[in-house]
Every structure is written in C-alpha cells, then in structure tokens.
N, C-alpha and C. Protein backbone atom coordinates (compact mmCIF):
# COMPACT_ATOMS: atom_id res chain seq x y z
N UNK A 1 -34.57 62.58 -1.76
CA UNK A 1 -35.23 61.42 -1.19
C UNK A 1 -36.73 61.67 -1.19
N UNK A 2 -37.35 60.28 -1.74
CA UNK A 2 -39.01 60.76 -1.78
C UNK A 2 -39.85 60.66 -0.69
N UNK A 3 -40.28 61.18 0.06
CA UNK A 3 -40.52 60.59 1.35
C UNK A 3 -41.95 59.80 1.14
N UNK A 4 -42.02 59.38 0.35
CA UNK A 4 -42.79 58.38 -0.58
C UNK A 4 -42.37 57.00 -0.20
N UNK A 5 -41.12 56.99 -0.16
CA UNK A 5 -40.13 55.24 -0.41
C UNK A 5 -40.19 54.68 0.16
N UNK A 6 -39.59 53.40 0.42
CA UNK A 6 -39.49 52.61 1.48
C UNK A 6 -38.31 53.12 2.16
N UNK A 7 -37.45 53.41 1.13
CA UNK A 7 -35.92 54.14 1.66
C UNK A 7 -36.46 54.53 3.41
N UNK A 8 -37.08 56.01 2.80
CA UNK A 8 -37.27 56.98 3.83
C UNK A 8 -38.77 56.26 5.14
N UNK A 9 -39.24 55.64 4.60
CA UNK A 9 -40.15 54.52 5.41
C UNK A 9 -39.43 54.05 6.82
N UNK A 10 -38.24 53.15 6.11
CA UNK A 10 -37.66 52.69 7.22
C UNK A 10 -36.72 53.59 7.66
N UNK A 11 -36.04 54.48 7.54
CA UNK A 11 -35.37 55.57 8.07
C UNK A 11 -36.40 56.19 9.04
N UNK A 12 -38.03 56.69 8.96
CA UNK A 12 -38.66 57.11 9.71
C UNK A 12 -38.92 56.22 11.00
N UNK A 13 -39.35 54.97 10.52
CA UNK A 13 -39.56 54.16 11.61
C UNK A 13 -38.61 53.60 12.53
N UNK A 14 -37.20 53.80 12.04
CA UNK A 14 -35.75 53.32 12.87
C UNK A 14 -35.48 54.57 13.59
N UNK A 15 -36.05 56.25 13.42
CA UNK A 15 -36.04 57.63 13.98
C UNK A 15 -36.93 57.37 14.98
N UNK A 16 -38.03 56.77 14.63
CA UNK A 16 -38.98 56.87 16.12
C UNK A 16 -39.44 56.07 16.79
N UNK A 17 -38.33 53.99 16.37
CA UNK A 17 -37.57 53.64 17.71
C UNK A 17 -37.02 54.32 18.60
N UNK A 18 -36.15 54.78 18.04
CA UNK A 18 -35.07 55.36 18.60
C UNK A 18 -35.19 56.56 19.65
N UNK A 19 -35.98 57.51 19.16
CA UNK A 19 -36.05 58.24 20.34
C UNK A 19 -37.39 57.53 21.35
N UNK A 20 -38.33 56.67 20.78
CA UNK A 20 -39.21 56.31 21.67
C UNK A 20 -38.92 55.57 22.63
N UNK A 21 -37.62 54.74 22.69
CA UNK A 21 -36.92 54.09 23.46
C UNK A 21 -36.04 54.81 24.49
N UNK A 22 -35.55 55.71 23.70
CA UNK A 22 -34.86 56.96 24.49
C UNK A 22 -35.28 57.51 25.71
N UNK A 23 -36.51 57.56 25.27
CA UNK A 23 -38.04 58.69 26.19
C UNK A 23 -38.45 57.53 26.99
N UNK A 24 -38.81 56.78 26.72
CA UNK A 24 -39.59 55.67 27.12
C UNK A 24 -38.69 55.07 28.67
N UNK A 25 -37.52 54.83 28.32
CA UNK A 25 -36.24 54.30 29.25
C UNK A 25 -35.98 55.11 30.21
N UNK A 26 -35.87 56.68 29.95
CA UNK A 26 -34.91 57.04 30.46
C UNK A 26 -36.17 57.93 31.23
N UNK A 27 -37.17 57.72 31.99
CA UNK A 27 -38.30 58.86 32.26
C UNK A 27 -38.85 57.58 33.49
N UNK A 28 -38.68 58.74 34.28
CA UNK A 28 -39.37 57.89 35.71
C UNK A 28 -40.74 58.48 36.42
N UNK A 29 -41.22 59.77 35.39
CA UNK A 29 -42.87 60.33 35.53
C UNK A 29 -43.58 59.26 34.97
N UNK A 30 -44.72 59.37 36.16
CA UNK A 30 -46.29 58.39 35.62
C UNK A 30 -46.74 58.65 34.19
N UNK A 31 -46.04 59.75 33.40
CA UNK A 31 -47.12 59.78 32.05
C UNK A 31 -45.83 59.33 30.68
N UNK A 32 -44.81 58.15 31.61
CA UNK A 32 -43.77 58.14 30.56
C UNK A 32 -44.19 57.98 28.69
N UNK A 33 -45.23 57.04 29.13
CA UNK A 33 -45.65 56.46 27.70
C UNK A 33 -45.93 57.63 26.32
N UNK A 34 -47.11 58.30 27.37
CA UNK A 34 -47.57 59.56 26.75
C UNK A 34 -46.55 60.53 26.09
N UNK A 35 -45.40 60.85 26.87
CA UNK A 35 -44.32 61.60 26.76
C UNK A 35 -43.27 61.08 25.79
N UNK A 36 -43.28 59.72 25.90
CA UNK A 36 -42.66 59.10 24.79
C UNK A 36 -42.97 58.62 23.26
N UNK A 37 -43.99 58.88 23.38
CA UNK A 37 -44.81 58.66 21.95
C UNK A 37 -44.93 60.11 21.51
N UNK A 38 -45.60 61.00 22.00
CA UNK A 38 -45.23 62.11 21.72
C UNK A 38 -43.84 62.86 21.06
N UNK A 39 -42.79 62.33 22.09
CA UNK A 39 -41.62 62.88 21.60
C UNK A 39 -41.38 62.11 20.47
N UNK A 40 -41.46 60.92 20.04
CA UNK A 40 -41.36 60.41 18.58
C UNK A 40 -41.85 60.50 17.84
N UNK A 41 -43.34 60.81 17.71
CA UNK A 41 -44.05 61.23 16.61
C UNK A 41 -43.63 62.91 16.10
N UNK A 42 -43.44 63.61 17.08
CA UNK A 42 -42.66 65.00 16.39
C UNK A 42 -41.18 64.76 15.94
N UNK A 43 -40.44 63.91 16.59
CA UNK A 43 -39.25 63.63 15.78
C UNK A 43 -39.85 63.28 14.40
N UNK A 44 -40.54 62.43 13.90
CA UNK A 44 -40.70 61.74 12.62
C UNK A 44 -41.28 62.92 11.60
N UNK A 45 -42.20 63.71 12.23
CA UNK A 45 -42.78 64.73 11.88
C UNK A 45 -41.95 65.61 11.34
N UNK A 46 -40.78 66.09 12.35
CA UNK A 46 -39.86 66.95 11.97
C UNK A 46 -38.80 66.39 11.14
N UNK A 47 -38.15 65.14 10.91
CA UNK A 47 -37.87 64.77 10.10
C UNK A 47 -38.68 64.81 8.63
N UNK A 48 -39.54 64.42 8.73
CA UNK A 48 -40.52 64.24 7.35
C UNK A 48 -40.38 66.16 6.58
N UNK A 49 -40.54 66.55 7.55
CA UNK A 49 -40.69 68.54 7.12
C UNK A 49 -38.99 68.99 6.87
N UNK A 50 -38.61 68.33 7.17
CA UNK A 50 -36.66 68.78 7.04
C UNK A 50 -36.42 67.88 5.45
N UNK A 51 -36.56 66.61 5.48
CA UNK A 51 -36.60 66.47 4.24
C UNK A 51 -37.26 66.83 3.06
N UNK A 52 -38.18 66.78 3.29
CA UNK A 52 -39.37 67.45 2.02
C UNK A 52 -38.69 69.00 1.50
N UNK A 53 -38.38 69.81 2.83
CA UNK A 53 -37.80 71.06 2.58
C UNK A 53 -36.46 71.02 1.86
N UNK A 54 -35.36 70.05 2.18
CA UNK A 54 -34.06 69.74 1.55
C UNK A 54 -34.05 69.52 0.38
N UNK A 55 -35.34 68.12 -0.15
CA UNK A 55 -35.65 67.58 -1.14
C UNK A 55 -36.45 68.13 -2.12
N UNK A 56 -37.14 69.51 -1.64
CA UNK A 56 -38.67 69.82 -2.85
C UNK A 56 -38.22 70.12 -3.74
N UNK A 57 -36.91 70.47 -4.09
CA UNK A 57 -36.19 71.00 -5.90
C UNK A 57 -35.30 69.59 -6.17
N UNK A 58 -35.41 68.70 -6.20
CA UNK A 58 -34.30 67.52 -6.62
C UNK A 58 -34.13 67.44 -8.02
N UNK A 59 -35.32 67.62 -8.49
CA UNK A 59 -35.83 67.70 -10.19
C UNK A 59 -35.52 68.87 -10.63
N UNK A 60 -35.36 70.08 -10.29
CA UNK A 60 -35.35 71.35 -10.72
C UNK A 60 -33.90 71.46 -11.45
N UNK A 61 -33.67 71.60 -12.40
CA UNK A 61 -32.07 71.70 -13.00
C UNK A 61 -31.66 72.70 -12.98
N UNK A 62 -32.02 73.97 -12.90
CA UNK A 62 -31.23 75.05 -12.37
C UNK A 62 -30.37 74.93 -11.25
N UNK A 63 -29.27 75.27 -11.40
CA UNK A 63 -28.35 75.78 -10.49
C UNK A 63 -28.18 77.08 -9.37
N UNK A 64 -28.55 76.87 -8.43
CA UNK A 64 -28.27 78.73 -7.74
C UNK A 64 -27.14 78.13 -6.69
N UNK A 65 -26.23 79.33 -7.24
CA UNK A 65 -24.80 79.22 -6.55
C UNK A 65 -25.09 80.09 -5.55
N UNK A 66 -24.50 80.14 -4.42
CA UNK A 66 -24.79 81.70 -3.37
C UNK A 66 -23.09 81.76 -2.71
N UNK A 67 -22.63 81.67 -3.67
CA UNK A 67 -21.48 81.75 -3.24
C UNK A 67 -21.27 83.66 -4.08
C-alpha cells in the first residue's frame, strides 16, 4: 500500500476519527481536547511508520523464506 493513495488517505483519516472520538468522549480532564488530538495524531503517525515498514519491499522480487 502506497501511503501516497487515497486508499491509505482515507484509512488514515477514518484511524484518527476513531480514536479522536474515543479520547475525546471518554475523558473527563480539563485538557480533553489536547489529549485527544494528540492521541490521534500518533495513532496516524504510527500507522503511517507500520505501513511504510510492511510495505518498503512490495516491488522487490526476491523472495526470503525464514522458514
């Protein structure tokens, strides 16, 4: 997946509804907002770095078995 696409575009932005709503809802400290934007922008972040890492050989045609 290219994290280029729209694919992964809207997959990022439906990741950080999701927990921003999460955070956002479920938090009864004065700095909910802060805490909730925060926690979604490192979700998206860490998503974006998990794929890139899964994805950086997609093109590479070698095979490594580790079996």
């Amino acid at each position: 997946m290219n994290i280029r696409s729209k694919k992964y575009l809207v997959i990022a932005v439906i990741t950080f509804i999701i927990l921003f709503l999460m955070n956002y809802l479920g938090n009864t400290n004065p700095d909910k907002l802060e805490r909730a934007l925060m926690t979604a922008v490192a979700g998206v972040i860490g998503l974006t770095i998990g794929m890139w890492f899964v994805y950086r050989n997609s093109k590479d045609d070698t095979h490594h078995d580790f079996d």
